[in-house]
C-alpha atoms as a PDB file:
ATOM      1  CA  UNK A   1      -0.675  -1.638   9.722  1.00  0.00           C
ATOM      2  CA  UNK A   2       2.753  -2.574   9.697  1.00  0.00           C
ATOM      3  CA  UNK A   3       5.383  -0.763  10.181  1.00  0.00           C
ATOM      4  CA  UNK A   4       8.469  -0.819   7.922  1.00  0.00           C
ATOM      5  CA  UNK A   5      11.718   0.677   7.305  1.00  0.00           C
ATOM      6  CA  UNK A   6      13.087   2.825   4.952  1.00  0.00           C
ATOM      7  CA  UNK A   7      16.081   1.153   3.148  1.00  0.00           C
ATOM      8  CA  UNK A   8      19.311   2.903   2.023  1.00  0.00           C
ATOM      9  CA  UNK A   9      19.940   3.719  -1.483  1.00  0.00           C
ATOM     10  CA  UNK A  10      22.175   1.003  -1.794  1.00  0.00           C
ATOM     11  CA  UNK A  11      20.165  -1.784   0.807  1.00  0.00           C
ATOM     12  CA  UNK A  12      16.809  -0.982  -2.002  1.00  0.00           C
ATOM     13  CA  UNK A  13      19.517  -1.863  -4.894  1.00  0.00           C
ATOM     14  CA  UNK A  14      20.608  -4.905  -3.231  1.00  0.00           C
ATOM     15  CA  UNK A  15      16.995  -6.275  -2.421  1.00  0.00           C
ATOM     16  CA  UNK A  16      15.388  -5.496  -5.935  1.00  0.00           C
ATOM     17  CA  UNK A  17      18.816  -7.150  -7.404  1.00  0.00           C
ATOM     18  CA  UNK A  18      18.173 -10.167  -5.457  1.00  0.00           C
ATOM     19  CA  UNK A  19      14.592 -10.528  -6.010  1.00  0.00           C
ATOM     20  CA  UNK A  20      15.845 -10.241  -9.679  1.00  0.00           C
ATOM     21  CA  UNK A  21      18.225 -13.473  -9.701  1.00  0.00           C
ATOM     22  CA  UNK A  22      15.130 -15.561  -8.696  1.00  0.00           C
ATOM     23  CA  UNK A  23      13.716 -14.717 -11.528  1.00  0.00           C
ATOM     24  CA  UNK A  24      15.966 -13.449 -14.626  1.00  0.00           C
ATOM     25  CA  UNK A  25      19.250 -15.008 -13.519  1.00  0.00           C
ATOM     26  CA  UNK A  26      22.404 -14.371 -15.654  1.00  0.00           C
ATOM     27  CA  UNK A  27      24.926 -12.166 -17.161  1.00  0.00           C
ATOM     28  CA  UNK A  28      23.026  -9.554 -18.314  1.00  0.00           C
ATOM     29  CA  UNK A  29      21.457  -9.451 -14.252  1.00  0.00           C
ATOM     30  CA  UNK A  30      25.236  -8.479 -13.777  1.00  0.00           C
ATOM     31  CA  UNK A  31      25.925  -5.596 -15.622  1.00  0.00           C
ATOM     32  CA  UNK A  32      23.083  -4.356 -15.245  1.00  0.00           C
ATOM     33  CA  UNK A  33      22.881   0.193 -14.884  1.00  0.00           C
ATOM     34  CA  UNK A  34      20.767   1.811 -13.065  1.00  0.00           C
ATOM     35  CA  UNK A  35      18.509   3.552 -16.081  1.00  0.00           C
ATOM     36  CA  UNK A  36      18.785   0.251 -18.225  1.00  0.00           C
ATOM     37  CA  UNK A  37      15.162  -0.904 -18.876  1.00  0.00           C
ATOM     38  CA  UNK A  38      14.416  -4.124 -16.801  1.00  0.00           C
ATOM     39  CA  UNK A  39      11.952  -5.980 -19.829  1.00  0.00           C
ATOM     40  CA  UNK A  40      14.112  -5.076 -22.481  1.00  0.00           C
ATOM     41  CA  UNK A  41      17.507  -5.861 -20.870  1.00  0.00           C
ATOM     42  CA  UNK A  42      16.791  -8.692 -18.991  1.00  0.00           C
ATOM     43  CA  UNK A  43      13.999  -9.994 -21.109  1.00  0.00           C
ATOM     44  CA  UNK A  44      11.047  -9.767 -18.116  1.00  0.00           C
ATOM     45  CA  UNK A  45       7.330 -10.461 -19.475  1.00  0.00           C
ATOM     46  CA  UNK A  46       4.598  -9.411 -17.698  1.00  0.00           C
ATOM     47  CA  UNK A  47       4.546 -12.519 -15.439  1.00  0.00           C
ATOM     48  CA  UNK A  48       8.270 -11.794 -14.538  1.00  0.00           C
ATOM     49  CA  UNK A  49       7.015  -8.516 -13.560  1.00  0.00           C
ATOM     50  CA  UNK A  50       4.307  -9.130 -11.640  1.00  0.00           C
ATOM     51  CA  UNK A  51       6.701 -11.903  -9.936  1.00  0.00           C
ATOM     52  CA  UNK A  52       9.191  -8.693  -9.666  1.00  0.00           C
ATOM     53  CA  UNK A  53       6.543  -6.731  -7.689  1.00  0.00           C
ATOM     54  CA  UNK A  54       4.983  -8.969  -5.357  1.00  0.00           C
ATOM     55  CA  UNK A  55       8.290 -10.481  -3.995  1.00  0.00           C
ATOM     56  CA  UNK A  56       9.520  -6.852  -3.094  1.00  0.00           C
ATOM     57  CA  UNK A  57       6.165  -6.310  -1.921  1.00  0.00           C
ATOM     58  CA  UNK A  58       6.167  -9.396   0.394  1.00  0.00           C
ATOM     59  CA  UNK A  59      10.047  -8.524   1.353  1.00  0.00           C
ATOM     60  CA  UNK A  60       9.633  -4.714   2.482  1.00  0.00           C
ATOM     61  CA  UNK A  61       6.054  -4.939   3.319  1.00  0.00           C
ATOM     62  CA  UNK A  62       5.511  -2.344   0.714  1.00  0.00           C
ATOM     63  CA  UNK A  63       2.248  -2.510  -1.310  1.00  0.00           C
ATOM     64  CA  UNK A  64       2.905  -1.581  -4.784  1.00  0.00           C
ATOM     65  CA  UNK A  65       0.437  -0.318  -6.701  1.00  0.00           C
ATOM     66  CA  UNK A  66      -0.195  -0.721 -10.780  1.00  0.00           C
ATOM     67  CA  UNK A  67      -0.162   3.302 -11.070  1.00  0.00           C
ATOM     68  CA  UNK A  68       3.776   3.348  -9.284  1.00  0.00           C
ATOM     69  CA  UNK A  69       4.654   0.250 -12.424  1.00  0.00           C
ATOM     70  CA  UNK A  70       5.810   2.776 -15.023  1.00  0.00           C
ATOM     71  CA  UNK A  71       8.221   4.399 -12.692  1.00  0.00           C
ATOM     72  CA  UNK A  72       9.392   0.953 -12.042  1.00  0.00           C
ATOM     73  CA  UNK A  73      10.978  -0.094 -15.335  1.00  0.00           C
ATOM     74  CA  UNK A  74      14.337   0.161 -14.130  1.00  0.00           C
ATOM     75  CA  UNK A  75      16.671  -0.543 -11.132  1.00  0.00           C
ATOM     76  CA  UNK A  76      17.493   3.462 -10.622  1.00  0.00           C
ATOM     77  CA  UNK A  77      13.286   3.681 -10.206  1.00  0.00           C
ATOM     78  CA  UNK A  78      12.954   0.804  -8.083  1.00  0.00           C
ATOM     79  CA  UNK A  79      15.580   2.593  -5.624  1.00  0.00           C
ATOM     80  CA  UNK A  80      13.627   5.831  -5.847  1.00  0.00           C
ATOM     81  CA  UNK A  81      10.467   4.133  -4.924  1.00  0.00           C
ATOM     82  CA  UNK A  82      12.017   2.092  -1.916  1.00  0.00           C
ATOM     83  CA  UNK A  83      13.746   5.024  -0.025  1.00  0.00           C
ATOM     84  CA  UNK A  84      10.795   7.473  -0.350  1.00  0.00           C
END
């Protein structure tokens, strides 16, 4: 099992924002809030998603499961799930 670190509120924000240019690149990316819904807002599908989770996943080391996906729809949830 490997061992991983718990990032700071603002290192989680950083990572899931970067992850996030790879894949929905543009304005809207950059004034993005923390409760604005990530499908809607950036205009993710389900693919983009999935592409969303697994490269955080692969990053942290963090397996994240389809039951944590609903408090994942936007960046403040993303945060919340990274530092706990």
């Amino acid at each position: 099992m490997t061992e991983h670190t718990v990032p700071t509120g603002a290192d989680a924000r950083a990572l899931v924002l970067d992850v996030l240019r790879t894949i929905a690149p543009g304005p809207a990316l950059e004034s993005l809030r923390p409760d604005d819904d990530l499908r809607d807002v950036l205009g993710l599908d389900s693919l983009d998603f999935q592409a969303l989770v697994a490269r955080v996943s692969e990053r942290t080391g963090l397996r994240i499961e389809e039951d944590d996906y609903a408090d994942l729809a936007d960046l403040a949830g993303w945060v919340r799930h990274l530092t706990s």
